[in-house]
C-alpha atoms as a PDB file:
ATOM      1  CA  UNK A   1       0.000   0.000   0.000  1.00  0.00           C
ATOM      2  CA  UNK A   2       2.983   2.373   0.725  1.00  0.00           C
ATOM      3  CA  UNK A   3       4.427   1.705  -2.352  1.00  0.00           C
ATOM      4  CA  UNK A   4       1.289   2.848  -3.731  1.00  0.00           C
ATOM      5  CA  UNK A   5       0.359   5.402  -2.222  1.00  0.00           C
ATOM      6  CA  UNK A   6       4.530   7.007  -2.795  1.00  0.00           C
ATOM      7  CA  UNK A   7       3.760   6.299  -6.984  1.00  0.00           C
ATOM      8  CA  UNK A   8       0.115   7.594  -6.749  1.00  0.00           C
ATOM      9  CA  UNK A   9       2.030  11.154  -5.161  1.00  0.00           C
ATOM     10  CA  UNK A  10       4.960  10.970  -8.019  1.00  0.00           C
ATOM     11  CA  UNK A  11       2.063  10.787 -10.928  1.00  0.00           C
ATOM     12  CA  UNK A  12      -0.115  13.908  -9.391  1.00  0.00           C
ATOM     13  CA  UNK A  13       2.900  16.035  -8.978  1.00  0.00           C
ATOM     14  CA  UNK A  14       3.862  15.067 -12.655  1.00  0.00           C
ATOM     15  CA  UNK A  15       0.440  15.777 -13.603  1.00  0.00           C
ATOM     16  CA  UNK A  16       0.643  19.001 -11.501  1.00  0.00           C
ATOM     17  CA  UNK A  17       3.466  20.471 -13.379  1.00  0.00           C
ATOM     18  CA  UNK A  18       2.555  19.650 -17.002  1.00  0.00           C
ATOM     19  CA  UNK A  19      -0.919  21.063 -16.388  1.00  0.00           C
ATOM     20  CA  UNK A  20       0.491  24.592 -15.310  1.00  0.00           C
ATOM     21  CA  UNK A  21      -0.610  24.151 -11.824  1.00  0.00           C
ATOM     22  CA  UNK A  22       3.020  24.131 -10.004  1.00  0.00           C
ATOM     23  CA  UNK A  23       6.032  25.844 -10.672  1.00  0.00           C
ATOM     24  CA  UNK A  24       8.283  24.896 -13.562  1.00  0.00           C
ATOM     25  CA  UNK A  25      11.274  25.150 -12.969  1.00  0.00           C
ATOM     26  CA  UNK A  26      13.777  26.029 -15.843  1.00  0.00           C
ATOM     27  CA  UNK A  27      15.816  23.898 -17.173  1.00  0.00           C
ATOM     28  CA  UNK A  28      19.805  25.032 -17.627  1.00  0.00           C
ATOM     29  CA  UNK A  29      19.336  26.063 -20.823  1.00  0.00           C
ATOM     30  CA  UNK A  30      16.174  28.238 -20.247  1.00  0.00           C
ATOM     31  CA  UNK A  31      18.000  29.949 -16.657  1.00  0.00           C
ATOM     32  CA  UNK A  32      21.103  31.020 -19.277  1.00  0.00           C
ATOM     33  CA  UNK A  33      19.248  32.945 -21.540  1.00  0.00           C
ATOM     34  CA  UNK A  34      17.268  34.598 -19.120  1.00  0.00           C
ATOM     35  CA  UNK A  35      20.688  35.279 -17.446  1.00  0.00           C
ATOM     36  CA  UNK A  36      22.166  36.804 -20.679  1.00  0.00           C
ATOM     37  CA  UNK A  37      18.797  38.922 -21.316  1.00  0.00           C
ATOM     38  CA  UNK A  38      19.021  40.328 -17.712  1.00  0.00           C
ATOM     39  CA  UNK A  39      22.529  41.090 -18.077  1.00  0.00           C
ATOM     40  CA  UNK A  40      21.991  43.062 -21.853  1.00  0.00           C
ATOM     41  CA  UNK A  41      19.119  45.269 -19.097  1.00  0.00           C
ATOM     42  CA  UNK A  42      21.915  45.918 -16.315  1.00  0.00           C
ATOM     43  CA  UNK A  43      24.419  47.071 -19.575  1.00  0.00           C
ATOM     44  CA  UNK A  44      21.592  49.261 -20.868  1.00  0.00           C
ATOM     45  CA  UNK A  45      21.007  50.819 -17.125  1.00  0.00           C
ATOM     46  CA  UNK A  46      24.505  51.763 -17.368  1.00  0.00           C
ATOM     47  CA  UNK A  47      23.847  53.615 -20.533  1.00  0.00           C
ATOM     48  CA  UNK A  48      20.713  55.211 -19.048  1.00  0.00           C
ATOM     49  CA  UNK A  49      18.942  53.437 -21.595  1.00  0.00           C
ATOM     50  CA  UNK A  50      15.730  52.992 -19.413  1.00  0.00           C
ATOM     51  CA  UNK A  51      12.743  51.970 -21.951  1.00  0.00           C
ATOM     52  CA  UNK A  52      15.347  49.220 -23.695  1.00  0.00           C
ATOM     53  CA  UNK A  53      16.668  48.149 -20.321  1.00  0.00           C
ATOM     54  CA  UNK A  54      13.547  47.568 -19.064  1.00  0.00           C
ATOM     55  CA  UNK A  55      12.402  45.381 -22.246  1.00  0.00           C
ATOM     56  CA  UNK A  56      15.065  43.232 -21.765  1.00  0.00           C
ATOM     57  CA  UNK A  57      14.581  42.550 -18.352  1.00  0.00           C
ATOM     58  CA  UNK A  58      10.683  41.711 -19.304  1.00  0.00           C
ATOM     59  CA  UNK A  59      12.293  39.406 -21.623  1.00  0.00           C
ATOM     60  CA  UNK A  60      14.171  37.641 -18.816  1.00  0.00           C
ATOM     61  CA  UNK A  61      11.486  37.288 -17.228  1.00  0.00           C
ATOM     62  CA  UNK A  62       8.758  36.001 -20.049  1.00  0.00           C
ATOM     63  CA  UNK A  63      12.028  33.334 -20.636  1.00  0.00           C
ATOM     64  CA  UNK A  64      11.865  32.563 -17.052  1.00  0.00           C
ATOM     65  CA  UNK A  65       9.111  34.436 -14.107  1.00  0.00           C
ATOM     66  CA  UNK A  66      11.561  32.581 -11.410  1.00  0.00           C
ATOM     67  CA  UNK A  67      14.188  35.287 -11.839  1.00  0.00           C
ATOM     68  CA  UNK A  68      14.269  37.492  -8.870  1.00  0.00           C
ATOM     69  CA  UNK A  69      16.992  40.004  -9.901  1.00  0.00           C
ATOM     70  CA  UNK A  70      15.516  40.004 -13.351  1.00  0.00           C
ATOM     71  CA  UNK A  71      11.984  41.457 -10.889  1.00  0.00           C
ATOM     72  CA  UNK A  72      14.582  43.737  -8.867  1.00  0.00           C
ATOM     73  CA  UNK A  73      16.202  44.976 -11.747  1.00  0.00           C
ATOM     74  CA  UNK A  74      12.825  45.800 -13.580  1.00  0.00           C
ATOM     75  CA  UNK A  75      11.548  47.800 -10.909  1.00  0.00           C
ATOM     76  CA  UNK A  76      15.194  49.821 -10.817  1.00  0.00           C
ATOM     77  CA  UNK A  77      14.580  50.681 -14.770  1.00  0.00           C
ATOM     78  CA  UNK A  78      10.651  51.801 -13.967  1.00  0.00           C
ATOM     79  CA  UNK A  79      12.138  53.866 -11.386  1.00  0.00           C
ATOM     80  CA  UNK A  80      14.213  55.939 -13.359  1.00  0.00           C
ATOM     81  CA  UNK A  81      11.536  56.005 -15.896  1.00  0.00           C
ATOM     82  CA  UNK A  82       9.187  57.420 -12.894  1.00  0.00           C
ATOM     83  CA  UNK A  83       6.639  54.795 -12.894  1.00  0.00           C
ATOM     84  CA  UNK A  84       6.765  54.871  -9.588  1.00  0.00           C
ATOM     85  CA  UNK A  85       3.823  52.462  -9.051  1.00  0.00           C
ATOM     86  CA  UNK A  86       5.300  49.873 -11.655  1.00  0.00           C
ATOM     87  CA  UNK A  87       8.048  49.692  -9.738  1.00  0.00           C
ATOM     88  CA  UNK A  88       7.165  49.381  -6.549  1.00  0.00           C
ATOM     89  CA  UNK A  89       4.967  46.394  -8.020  1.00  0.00           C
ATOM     90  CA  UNK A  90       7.833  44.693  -9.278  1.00  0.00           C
ATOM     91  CA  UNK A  91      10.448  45.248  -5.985  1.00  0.00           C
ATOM     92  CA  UNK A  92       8.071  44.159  -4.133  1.00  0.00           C
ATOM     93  CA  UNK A  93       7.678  41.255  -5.848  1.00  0.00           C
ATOM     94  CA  UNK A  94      11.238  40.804  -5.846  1.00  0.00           C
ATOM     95  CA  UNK A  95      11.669  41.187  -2.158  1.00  0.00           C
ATOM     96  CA  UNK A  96       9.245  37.695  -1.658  1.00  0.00           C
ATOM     97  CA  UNK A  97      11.833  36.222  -3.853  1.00  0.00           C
ATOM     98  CA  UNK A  98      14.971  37.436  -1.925  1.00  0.00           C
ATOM     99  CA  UNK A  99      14.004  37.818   1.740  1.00  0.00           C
ATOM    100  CA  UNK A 100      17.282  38.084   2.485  1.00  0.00           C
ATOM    101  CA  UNK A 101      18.782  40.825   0.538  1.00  0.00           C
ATOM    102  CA  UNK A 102      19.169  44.281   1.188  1.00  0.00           C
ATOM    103  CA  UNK A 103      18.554  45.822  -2.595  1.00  0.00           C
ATOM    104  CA  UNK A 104      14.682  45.005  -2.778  1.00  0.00           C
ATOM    105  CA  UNK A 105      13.990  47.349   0.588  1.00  0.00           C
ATOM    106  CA  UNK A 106      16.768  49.705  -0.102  1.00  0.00           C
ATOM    107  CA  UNK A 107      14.866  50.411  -3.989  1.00  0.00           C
ATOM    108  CA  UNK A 108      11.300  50.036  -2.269  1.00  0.00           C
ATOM    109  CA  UNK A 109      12.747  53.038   0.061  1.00  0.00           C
ATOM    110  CA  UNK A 110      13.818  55.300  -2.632  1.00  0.00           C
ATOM    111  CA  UNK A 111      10.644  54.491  -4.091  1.00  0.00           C
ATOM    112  CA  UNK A 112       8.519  55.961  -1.070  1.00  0.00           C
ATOM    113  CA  UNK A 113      10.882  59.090  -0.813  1.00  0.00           C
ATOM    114  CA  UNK A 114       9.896  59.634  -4.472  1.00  0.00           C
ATOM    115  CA  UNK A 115       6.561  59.810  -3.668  1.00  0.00           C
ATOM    116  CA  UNK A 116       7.119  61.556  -0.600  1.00  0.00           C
ATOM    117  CA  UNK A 117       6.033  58.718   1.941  1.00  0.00           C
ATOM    118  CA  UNK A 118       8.779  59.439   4.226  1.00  0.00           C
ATOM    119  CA  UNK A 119       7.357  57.349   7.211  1.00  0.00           C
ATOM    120  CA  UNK A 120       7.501  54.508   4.830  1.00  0.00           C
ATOM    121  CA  UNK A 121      10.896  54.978   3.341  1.00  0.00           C
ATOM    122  CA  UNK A 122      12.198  55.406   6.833  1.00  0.00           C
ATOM    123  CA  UNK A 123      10.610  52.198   7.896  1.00  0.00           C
ATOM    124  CA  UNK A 124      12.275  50.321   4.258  1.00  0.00           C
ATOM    125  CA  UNK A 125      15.872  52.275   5.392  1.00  0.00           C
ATOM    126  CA  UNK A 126      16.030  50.720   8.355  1.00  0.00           C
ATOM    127  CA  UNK A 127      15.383  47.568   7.831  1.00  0.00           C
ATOM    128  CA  UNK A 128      18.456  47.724   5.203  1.00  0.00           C
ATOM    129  CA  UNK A 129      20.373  49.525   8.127  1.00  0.00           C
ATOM    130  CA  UNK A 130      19.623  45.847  10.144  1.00  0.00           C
ATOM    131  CA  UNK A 131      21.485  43.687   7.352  1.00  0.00           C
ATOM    132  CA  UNK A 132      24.483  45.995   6.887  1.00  0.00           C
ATOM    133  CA  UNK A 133      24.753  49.054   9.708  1.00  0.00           C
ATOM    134  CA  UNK A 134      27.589  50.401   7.312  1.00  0.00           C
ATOM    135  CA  UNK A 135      26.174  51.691   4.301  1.00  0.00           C
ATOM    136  CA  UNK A 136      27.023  54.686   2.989  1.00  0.00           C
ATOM    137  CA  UNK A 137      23.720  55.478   1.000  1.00  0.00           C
ATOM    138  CA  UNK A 138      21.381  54.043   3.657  1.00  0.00           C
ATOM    139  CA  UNK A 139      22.279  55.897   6.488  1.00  0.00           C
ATOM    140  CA  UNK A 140      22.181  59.370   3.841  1.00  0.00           C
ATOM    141  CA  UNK A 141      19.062  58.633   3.321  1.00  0.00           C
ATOM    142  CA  UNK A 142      18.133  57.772   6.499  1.00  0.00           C
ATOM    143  CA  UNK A 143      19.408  61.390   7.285  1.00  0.00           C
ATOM    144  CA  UNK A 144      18.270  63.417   4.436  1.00  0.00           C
ATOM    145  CA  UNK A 145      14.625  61.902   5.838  1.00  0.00           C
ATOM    146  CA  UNK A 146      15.128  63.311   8.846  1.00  0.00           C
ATOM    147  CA  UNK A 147      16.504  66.465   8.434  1.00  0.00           C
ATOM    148  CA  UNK A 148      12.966  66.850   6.413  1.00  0.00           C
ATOM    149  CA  UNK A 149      11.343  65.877   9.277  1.00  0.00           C
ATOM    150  CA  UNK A 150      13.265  68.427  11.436  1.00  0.00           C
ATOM    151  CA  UNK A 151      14.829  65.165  13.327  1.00  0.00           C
ATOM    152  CA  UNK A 152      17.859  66.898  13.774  1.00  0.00           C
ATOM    153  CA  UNK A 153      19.559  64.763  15.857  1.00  0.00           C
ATOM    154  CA  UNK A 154      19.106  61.622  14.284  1.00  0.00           C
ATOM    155  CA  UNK A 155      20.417  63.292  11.252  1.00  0.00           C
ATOM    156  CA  UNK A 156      23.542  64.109  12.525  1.00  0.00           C
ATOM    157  CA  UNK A 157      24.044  60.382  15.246  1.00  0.00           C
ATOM    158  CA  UNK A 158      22.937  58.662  11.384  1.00  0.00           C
ATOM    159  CA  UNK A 159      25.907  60.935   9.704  1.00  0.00           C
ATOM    160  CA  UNK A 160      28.679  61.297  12.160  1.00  0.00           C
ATOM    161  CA  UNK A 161      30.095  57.533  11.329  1.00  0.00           C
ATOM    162  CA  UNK A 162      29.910  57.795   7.671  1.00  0.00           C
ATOM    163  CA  UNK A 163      31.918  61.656   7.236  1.00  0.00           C
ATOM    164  CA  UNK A 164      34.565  60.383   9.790  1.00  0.00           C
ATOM    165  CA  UNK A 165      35.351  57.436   8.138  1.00  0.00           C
ATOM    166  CA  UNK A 166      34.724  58.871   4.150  1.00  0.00           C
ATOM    167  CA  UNK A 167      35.749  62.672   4.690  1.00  0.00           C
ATOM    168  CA  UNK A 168      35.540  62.531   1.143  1.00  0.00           C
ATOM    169  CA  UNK A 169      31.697  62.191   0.450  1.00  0.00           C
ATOM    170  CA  UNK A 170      30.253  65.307  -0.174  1.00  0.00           C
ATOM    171  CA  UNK A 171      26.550  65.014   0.354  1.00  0.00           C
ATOM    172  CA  UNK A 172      27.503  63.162   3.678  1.00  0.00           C
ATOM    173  CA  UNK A 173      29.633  66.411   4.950  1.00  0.00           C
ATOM    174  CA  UNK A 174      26.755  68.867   3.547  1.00  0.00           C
ATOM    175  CA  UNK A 175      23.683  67.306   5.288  1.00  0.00           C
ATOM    176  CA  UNK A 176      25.615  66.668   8.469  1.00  0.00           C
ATOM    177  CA  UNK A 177      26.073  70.514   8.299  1.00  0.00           C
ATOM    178  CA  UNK A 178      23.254  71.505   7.674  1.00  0.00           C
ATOM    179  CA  UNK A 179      21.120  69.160  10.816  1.00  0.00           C
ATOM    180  CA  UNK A 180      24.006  70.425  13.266  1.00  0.00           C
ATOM    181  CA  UNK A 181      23.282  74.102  12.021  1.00  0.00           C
ATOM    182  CA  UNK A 182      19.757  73.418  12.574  1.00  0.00           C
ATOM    183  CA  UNK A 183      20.540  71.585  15.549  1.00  0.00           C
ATOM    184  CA  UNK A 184      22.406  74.969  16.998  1.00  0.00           C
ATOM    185  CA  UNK A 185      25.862  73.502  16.600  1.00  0.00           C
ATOM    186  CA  UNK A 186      26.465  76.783  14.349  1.00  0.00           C
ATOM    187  CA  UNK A 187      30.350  76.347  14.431  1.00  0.00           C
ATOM    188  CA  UNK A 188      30.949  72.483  13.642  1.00  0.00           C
ATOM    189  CA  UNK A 189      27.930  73.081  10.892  1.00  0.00           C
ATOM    190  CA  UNK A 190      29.611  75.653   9.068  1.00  0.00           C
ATOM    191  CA  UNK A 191      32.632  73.840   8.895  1.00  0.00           C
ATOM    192  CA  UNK A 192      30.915  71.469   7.569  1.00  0.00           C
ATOM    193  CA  UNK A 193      29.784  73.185   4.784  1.00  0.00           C
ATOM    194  CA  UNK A 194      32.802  74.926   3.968  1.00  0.00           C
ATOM    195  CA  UNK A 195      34.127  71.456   3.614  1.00  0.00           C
ATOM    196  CA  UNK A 196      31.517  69.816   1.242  1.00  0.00           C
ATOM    197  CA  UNK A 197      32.163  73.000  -1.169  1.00  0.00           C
ATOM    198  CA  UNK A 198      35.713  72.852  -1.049  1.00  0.00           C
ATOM    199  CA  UNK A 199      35.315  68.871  -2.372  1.00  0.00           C
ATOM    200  CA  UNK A 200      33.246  70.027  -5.216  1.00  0.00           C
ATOM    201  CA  UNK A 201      35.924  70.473  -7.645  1.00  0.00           C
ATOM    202  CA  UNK A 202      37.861  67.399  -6.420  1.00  0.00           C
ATOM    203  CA  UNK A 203      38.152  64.327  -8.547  1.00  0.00           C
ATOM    204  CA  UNK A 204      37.755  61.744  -5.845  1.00  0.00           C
ATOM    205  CA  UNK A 205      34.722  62.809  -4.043  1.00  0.00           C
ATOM    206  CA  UNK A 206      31.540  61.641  -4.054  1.00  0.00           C
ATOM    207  CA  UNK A 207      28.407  63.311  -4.226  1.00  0.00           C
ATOM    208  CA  UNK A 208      24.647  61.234  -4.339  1.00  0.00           C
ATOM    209  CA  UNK A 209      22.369  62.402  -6.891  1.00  0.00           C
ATOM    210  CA  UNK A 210      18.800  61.341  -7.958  1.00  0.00           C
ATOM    211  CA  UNK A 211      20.120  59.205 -11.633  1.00  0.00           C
ATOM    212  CA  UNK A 212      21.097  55.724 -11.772  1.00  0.00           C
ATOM    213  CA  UNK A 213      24.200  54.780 -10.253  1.00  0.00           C
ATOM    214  CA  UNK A 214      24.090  58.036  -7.494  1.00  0.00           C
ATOM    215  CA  UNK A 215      22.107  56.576  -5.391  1.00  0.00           C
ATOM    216  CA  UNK A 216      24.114  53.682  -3.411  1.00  0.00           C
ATOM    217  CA  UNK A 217      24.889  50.480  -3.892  1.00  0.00           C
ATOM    218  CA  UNK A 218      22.208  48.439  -3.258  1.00  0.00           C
ATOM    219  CA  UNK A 219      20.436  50.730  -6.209  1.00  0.00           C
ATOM    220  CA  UNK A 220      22.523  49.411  -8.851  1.00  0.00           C
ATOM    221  CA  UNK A 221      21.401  46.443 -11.276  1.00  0.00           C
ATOM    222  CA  UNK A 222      22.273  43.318 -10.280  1.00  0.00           C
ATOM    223  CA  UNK A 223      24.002  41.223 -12.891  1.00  0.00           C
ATOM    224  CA  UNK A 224      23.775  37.221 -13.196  1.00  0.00           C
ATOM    225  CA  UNK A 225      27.079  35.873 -11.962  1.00  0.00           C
ATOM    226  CA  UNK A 226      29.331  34.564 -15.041  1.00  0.00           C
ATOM    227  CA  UNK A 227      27.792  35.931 -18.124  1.00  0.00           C
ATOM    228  CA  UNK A 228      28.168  39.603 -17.940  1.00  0.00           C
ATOM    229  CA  UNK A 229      31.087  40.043 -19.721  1.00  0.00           C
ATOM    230  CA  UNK A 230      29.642  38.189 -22.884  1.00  0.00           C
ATOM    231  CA  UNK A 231      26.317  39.664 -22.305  1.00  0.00           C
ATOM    232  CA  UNK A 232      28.252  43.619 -22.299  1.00  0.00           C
ATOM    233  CA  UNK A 233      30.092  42.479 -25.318  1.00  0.00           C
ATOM    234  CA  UNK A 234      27.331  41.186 -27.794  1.00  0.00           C
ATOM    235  CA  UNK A 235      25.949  44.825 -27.128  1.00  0.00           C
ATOM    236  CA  UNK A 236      28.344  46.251 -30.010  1.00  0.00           C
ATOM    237  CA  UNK A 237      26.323  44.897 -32.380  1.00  0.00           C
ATOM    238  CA  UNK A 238      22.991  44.097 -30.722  1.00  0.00           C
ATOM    239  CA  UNK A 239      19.732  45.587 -30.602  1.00  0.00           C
ATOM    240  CA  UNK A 240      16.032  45.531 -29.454  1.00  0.00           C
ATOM    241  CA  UNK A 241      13.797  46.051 -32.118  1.00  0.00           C
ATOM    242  CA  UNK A 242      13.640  49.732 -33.620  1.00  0.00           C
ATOM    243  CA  UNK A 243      16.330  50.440 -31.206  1.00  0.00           C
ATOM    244  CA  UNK A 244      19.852  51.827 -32.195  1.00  0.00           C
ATOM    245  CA  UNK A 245      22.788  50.312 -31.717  1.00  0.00           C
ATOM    246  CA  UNK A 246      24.599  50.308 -28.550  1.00  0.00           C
ATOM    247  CA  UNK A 247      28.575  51.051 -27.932  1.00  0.00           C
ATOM    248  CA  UNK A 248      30.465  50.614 -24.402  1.00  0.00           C
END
């Protein structure tokens, strides 16, 4: 009866899959060339190609729905397209897929600060800040939040780490001026400030903006390990469909 009972299980869950009612999960073949179609998207991000990068990451996804970064990266290129609401549909998606990563709340973040939902944001900041206490763009924007909220001093206890140990950052030095000027620490603030102009004109600082690749880290495209370099490389001569051509 066991043994029955153990092939009676194997033939519904065969029957499951080829009737579309469980998950099928891609063959080797299928994973690769969704992997080389997500990886064309993250080399067309880098180009600020938005509308083309986000095709081909819907084509890494129609080859195979089971690829999370191919959802993450999706909702990056409707972010910078501002569909806003596309892409928080598709991070948080992603985020169900990857419970474990940091990129899916960091994007869903900037994605409430967009729409100016800073209680939210704050809420999708921190819980980055839990999985990695050190970065740079999460505890900016955990600031820059704050100082709109006239927080002042959890602007500058968010800050203080990040300009001692990257004196170099710009927008770091100019928001921690301006919450301790707020704050009433006139002095240190102004200091501050003079500092983050003075690095303006210097080649090695850094400054966050609002494009693609200004915004931290865990806002960048992530690429599928192994194929990126052939993926960058067929983009010399390839193209989406009444697209132009595309150089590195």
């Amino acid at each position: 009866m066991a043994i029955r009972l153990g092939a009676l299980a194997a033939l519904l869950a065969t029957l499951a899959c080829s009737t579309g009612t469980g998950p099928a999960r891609p063959t080797r073949d299928t994973r690769e060339r969704a992997y080389g179609s997500n990886n064309v998207g993250v080399a067309l991000l880098e180009q600020l190609n938005y509308p083309d990068a986000a095709e081909a990451f819907r084509n890494a996804l129609a080859i195979d729905p089971t690829l999370a970064v191919g959802r993450l990266n999706l909702g990056l290129a409707l972010l910078y397209q501002q569909d806003l609401d596309g892409a928080a549909r598709e991070v948080t998606e992603a985020a169900t897929r990857m419970p474990n990563a940091p990129e899916p709340a960091y994007v869903l973040g900037l994605i409430a600060r967009a729409q100016n939902r800073n209680d939210a944001a704050r809420g999708f900041f921190e819980q980055v800040r839990r999985v990695d206490a050190r970065d740079v763009g999460t505890s900016i924007n955990i600031a820059q939040i704050a100082l709109e909220d006239r927080r002042y001093d959890d602007a500058i206890a968010a800050l203080r780490p990040i300009v001692a140990s990257e004196p170099y950052h710009i927008t770091a030095a100019y928001v921690l001026g301006l919450a301790l000027t707020r704050a009433g620490q006139t002095t240190e603030g102004q200091k501050l400030l003079l500092r983050a102009q003075g690095l303006r004109g210097a080649s090695y600082a850094v400054t966050f903006g609002t494009g693609y690749l200004e915004q931290g880290r865990y806002a960048e495209a992530v690429a599928s390990s192994g194929l990126e370099r052939r993926a960058r490389a067929g983009l010399r001569a390839w193209r989406w469909p009444g697209a132009g051509r595309y150089r590195r």
